[in-house]
Structures are given as C-alpha cells and as structure tokens.
N, C-alpha and C. Protein backbone atom coordinates (compact mmCIF):
# COMPACT_ATOMS: atom_id res chain seq x y z
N UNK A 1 17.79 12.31 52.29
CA UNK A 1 18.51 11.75 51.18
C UNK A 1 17.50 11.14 50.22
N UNK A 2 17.72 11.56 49.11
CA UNK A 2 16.79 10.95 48.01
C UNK A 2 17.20 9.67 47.18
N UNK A 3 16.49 8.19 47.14
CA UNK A 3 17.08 6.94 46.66
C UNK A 3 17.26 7.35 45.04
N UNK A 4 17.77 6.95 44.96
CA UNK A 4 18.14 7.30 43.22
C UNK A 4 18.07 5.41 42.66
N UNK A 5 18.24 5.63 41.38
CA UNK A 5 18.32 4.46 40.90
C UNK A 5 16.79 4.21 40.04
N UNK A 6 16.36 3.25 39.51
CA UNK A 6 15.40 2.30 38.69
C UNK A 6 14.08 2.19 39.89
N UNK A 7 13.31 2.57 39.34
CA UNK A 7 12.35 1.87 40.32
C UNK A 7 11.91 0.27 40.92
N UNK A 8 12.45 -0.13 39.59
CA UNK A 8 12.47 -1.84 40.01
C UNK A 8 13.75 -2.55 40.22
N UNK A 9 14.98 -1.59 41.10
CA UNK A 9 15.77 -2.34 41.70
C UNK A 9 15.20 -2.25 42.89
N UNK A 10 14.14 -2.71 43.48
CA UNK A 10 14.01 -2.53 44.95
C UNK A 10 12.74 -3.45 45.09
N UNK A 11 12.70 -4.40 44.34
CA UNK A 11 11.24 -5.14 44.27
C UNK A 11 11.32 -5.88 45.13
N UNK A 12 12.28 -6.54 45.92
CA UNK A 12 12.04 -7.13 46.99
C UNK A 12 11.79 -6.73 48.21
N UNK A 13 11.38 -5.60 48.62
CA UNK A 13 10.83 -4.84 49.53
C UNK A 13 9.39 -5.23 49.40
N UNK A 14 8.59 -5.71 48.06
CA UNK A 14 7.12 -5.82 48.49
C UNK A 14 7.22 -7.31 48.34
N UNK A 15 8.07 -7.95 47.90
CA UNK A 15 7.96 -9.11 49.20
C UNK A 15 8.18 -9.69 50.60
N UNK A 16 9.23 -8.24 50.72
CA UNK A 16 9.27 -8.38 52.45
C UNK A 16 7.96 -7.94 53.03
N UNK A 17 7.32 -6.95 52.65
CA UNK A 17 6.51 -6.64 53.19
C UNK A 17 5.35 -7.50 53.36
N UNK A 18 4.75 -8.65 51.80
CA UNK A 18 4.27 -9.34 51.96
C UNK A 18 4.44 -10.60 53.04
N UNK A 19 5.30 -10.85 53.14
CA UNK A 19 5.75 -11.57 54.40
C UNK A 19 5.26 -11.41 55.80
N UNK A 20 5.89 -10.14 55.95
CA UNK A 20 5.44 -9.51 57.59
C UNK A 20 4.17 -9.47 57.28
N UNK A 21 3.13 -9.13 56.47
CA UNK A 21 1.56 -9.18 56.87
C UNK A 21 1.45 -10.44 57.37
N UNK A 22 1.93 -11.66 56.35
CA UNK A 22 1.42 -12.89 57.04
C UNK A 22 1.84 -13.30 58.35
N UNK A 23 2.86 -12.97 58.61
CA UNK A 23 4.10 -13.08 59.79
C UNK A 23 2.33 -12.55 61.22
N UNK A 24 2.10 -11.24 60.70
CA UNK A 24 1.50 -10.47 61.82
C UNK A 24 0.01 -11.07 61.98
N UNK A 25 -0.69 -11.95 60.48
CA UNK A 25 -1.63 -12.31 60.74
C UNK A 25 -1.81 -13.67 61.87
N UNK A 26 -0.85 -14.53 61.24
CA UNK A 26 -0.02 -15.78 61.64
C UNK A 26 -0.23 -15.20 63.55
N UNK A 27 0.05 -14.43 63.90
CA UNK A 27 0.07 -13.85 65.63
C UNK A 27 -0.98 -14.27 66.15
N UNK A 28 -1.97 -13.98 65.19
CA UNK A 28 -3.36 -14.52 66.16
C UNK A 28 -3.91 -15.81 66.09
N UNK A 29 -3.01 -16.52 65.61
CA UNK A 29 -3.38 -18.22 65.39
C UNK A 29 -3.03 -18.53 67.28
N UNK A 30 -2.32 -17.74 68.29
CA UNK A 30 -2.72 -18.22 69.47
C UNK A 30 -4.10 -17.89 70.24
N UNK A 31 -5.01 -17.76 69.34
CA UNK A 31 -6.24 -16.89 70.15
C UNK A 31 -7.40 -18.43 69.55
N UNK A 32 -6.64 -18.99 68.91
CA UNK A 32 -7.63 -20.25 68.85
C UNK A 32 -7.12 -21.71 68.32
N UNK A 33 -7.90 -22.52 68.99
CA UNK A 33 -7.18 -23.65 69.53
C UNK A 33 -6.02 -24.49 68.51
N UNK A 34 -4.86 -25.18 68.93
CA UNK A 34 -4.09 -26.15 67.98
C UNK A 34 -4.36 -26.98 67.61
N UNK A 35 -5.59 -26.67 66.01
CA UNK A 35 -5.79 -27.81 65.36
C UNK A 35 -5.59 -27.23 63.75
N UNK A 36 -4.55 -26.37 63.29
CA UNK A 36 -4.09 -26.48 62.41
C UNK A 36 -3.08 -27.75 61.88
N UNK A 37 -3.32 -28.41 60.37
CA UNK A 37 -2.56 -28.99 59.59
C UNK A 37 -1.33 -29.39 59.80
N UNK A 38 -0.30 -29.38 60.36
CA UNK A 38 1.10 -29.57 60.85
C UNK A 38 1.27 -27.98 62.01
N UNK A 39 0.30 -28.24 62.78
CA UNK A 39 0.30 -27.65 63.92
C UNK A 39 0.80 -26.09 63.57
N UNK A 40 1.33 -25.07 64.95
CA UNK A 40 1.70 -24.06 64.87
C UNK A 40 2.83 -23.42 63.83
N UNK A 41 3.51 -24.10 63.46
CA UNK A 41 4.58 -24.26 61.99
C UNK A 41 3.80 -24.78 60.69
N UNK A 42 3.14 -25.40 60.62
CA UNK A 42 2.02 -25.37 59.66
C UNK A 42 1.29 -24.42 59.57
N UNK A 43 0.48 -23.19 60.73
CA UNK A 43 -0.01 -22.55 60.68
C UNK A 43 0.92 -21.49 59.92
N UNK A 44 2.27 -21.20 60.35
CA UNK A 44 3.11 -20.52 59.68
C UNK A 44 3.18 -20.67 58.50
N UNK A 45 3.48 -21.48 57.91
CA UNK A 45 3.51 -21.57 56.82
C UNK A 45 2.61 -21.04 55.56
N UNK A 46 1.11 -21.99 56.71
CA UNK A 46 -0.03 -21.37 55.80
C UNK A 46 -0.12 -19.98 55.46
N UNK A 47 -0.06 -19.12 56.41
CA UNK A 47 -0.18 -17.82 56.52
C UNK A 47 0.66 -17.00 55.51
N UNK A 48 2.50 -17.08 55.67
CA UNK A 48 3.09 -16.36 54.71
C UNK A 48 3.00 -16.90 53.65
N UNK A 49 2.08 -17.97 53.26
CA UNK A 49 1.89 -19.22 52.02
C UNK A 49 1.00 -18.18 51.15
N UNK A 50 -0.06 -17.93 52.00
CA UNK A 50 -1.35 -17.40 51.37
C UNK A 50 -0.88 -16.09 51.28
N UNK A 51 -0.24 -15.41 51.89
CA UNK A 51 0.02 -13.89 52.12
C UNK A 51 1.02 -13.30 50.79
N UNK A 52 1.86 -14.85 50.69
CA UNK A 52 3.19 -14.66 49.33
C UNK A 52 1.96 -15.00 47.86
N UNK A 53 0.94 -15.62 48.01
CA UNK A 53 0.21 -15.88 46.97
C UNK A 53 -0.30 -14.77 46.02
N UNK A 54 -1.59 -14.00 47.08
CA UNK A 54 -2.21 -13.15 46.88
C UNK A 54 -1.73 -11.81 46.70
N UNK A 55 -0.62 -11.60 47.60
CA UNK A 55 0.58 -10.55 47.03
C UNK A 55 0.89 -10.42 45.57
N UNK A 56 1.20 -11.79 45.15
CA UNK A 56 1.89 -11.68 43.83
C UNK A 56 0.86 -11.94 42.75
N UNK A 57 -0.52 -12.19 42.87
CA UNK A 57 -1.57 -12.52 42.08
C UNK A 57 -2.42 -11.31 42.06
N UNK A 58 -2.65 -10.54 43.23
CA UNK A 58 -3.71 -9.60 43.19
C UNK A 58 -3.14 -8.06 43.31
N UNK A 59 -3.05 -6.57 42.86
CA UNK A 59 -4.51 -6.97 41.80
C UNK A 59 -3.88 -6.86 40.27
N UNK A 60 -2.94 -7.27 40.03
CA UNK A 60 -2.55 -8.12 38.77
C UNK A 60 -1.13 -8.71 38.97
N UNK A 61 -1.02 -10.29 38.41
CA UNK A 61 0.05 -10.91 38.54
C UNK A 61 1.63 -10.01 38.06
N UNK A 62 2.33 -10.32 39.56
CA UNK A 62 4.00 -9.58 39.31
C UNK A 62 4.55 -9.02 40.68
N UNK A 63 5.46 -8.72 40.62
CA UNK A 63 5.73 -7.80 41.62
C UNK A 63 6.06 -6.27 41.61
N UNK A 64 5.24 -5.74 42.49
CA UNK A 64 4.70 -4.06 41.88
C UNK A 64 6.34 -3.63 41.92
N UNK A 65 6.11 -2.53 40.94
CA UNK A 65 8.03 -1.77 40.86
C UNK A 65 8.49 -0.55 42.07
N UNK A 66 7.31 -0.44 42.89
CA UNK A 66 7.09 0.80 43.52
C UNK A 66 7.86 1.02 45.03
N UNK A 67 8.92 1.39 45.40
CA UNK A 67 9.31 1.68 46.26
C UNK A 67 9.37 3.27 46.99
N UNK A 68 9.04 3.78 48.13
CA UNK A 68 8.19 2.24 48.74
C UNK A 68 7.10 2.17 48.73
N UNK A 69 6.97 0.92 49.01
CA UNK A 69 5.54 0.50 48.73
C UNK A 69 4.72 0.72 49.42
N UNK A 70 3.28 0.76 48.70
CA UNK A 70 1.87 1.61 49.06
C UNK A 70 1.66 0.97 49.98
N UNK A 71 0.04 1.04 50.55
CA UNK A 71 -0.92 0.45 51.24
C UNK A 71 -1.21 -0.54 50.43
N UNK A 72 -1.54 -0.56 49.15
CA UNK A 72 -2.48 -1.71 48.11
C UNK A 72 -1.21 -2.79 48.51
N UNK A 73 -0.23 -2.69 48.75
CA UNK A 73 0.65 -3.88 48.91
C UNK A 73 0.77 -4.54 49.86
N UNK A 74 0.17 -3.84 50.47
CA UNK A 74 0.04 -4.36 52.39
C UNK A 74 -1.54 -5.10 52.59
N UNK A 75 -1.94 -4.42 51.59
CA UNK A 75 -3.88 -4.89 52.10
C UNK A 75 -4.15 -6.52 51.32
N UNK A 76 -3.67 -6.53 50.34
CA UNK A 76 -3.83 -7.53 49.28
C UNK A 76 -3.53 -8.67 50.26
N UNK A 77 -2.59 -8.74 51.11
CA UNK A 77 -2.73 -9.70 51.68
C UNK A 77 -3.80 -10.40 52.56
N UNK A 78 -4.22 -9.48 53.19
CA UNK A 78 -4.77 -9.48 54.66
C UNK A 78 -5.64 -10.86 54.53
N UNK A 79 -6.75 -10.81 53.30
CA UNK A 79 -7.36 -11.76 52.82
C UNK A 79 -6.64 -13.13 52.28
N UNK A 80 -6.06 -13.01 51.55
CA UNK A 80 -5.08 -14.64 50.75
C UNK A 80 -4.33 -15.16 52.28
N UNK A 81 -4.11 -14.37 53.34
CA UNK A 81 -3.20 -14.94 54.71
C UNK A 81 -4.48 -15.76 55.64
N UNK A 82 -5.89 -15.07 55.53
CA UNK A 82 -6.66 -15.54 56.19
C UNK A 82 -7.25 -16.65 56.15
N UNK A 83 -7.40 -16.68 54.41
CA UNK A 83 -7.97 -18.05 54.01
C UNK A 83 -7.78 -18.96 53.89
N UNK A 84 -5.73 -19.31 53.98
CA UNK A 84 -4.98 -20.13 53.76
C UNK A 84 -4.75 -20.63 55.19
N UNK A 85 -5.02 -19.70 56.41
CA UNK A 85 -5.41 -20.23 57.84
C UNK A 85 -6.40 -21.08 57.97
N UNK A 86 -7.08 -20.27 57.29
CA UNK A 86 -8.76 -21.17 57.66
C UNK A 86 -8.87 -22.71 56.91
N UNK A 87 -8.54 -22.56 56.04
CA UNK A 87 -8.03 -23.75 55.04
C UNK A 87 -7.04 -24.87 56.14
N UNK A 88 -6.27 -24.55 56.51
CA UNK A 88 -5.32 -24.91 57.37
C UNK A 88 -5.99 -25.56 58.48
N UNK A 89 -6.45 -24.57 59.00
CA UNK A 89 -7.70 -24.96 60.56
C UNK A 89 -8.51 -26.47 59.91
N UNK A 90 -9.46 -25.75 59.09
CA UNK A 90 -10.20 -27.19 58.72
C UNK A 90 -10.05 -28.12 58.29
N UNK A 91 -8.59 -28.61 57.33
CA UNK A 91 -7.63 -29.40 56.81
C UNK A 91 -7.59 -30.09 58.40
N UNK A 92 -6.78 -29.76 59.24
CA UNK A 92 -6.57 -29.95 60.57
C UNK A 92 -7.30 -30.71 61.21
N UNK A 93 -8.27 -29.75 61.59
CA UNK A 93 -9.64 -30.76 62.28
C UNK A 93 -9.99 -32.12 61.69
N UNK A 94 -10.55 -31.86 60.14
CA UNK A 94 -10.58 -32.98 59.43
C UNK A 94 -9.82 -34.11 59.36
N UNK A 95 -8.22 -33.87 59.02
CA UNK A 95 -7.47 -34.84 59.59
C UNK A 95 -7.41 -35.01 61.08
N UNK A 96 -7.64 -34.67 61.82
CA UNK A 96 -7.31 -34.99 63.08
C UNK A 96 -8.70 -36.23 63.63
N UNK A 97 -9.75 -35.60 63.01
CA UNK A 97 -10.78 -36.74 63.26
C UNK A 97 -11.19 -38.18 62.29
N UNK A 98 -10.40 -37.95 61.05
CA UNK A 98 -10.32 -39.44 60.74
C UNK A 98 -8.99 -40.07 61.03
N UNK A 99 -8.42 -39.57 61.89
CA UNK A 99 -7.18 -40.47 62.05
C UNK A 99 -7.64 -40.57 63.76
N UNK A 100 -8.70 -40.46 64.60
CA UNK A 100 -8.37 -40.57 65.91
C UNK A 100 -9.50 -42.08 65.65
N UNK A 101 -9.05 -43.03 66.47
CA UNK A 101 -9.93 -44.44 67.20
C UNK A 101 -11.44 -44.04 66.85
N UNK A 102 -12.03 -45.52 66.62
CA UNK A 102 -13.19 -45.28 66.70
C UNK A 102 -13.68 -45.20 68.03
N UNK A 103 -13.77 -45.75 68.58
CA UNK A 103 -14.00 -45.72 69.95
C UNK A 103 -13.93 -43.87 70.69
N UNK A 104 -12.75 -43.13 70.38
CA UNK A 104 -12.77 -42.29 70.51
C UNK A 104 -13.33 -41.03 69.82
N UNK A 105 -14.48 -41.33 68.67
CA UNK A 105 -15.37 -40.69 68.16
C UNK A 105 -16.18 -40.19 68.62
C-alpha cells in the first residue's frame, strides 16, 4: 500500500524516532556507575534532552518533512544524546562532592 498524502503530515515520526535513539542510548547508562544529576531519571532525561536537541538543530534547524525517515535522522542524534549524558555524569559527580561532609572528603 502506498501512503498518500503531504509529505509533512507525518513529521512526528522524526521525533519519535529522535526519542528512541536517546531512549536506546540512555540503556547504557547501566554499564557505569550512579552518579548522574538526579540519578537514573535524570540520566533519562538527559539523554532524550540532548537527543530532542540535536535532532531538531542539526543539520539545519526544523523538523525534516521526510517520511520515512532516513538514517541522517537517526545519526544526528547519537552525538547531542551522548554529550548531554556526559554533561549529566559530571554535573553529578560535581554536585555530589560539594555537598558530601568535610570529613568525608
């Protein structure tokens, strides 16, 4: 069956998709330790945070009209999901060590 219709009635498909990248990057936040920013739900966040960012910024601001959507819509993330982890991670740590006792330094 062939979709008929506008090409840009279907633009929310590359934000679902942007989602699930972060969703899938977000998976491997159990492969290293809980010291993200508001913990494992913080880590979530970060992830489809950065993943919904860079989606819609790179590689030019909007949401592409293209259903369905390419690879370039899937890759754009991979990076904006990672960095908003890592960001997250070291936010984390950082708070976590000026808020613990001195004594426990």
């Amino acid at each position: 069956m062939v979709a008929t219709g506008n090409p840009g009635d279907h633009r929310p498909m590359s934000v679902f998709v942007w989602v699930m990248i972060g969703v899938a990057i977000w998976h491997a936040c159990v492969l290293v330790p809980d010291r993200f920013y508001g913990g494992i739900v913080g880590a979530f966040l970060a992830a489809v945070g950065g993943a919904l960012a860079t989606g819609y910024l790179l590689p030019e601001p909007g949401i592409p009209p293209h259903n369905p959507p390419g690879i370039g819509e899937a890759l754009w993330q991979i990076p904006g999901s990672i960095a908003a982890l890592v960001a997250a991670y070291v936010y984390g740590v950082r708070h976590e060590r000026r808020s613990a006792p001195e004594d426990a330094r």
